[in-house]
Protein backbone atom coordinates (compact mmCIF):
# COMPACT_ATOMS: atom_id res chain seq x y z
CA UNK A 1 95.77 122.73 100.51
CA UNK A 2 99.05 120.96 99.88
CA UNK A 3 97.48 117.70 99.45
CA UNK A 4 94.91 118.92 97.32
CA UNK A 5 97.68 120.60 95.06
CA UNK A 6 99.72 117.32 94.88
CA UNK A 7 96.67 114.91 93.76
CA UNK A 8 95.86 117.61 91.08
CA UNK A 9 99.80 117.35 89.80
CA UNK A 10 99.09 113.73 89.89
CA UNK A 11 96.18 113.41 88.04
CA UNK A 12 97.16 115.99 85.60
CA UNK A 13 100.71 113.82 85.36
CA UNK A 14 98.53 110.84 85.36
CA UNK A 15 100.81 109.11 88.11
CA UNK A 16 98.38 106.80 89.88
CA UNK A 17 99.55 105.48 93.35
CA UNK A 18 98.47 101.91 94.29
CA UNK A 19 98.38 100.34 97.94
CA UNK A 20 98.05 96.65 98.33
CA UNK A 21 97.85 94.73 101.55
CA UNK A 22 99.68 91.78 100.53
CA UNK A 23 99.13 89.44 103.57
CA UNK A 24 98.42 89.64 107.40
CA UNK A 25 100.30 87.15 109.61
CA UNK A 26 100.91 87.18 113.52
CA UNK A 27 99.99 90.82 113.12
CA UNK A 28 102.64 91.82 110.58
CA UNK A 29 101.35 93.21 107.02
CA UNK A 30 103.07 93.08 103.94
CA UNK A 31 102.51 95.95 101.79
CA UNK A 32 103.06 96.33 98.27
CA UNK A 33 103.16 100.28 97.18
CA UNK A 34 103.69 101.61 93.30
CA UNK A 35 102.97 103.97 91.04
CA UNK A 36 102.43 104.04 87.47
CA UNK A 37 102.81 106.80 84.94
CA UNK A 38 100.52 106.97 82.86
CA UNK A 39 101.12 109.99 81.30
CA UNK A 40 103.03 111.64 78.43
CA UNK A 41 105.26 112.84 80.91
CA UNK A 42 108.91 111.53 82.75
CA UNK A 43 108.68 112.63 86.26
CA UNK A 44 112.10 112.05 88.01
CA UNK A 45 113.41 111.08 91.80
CA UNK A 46 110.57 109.00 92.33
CA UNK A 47 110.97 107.86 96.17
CA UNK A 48 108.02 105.36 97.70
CA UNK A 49 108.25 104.64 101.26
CA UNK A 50 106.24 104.28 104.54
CA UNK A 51 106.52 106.13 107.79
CA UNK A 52 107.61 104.32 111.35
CA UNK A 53 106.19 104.69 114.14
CA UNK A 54 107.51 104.20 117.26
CA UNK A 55 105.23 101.29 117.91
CA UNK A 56 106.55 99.87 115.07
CA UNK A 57 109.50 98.26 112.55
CA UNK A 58 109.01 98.62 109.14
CA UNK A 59 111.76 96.83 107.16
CA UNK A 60 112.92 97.82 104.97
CA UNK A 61 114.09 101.03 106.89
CA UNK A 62 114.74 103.44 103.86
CA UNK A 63 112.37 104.45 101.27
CA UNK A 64 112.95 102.91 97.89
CA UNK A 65 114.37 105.53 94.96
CA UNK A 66 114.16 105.23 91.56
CA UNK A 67 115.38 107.82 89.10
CA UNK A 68 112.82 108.37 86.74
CA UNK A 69 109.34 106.98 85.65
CA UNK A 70 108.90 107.38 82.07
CA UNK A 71 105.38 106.99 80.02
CA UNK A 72 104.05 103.69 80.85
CA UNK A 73 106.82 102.58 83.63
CA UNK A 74 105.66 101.45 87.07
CA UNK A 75 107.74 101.89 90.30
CA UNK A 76 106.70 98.90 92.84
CA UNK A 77 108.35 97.82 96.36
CA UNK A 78 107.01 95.89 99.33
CA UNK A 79 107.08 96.51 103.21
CA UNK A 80 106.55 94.67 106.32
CA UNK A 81 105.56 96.30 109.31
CA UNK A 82 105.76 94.66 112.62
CA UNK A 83 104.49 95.85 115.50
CA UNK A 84 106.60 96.19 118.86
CA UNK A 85 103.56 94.74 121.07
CA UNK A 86 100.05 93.74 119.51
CA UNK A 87 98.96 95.87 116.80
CA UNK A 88 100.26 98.97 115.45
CA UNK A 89 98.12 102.05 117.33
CA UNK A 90 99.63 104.98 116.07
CA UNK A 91 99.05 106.17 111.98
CA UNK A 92 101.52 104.97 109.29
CA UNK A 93 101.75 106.78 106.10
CA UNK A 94 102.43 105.61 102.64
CA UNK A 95 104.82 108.33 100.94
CA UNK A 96 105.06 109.05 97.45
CA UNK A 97 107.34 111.62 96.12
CA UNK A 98 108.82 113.07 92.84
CA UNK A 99 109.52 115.61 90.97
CA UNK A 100 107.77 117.34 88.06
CA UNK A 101 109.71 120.66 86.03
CA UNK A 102 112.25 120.17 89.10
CA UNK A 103 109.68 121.10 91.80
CA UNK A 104 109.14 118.12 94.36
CA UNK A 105 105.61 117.14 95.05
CA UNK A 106 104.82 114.34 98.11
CA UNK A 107 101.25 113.10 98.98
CA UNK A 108 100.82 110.79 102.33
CA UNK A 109 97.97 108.35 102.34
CA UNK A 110 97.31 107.04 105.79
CA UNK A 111 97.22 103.46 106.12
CA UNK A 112 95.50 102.42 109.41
């Protein structure tokens, strides 16, 4: 139900998340996550991260924050997760979270 609530809040928002698997060398990938606004809207506290396993370093550590994304603005960073021994069994999760009217909002997207 939550996740369902925060992809409606998206898409009436029109904040549109975007994954990209920028490379996959000696079993580390390079992602690239952002999001757009393409809405009339600011949304504010925009944080875009991934999740670490324990099988797993993801550097960097912290999610990346920006304070707001106004009409037309994208928020982009990149990760590289490595895994601790062969590939990476357990799920990671891209994170995106703001806030819209001061409520907070997050959807996950699993990645593997």
């Amino acid at each position: 139900l939550e996740r369902s609530l925060v992809e409606c809040s998206m898409v009436c928002l029109g904040l549109v998340p975007q994954i990209v698997v920028k490379s996959e060398a000696n079993e580390a990938q390079e992602i690239e996550l952002s999001m757009s606004n393409q809405g009339k809207a600011a949304v504010s506290g925009v944080r875009i991260g991934i999740s670490s396993p324990a099988s797993a370093t993801v550097a960097p550590a912290e999610s990346a924050l920006f304070g707001s994304l106004t009409s037309g603005e994208a928020a982009r960073t990149s990760f590289l997760i490595k895994p601790a021994l062969g590939k990476v069994t357990a799920p990671v999760y891209a994170s995106f979270t703001y806030l819209s009217a001061r409520i907070p909002a997050r959807l996950r997207i699993k990645l593997n």
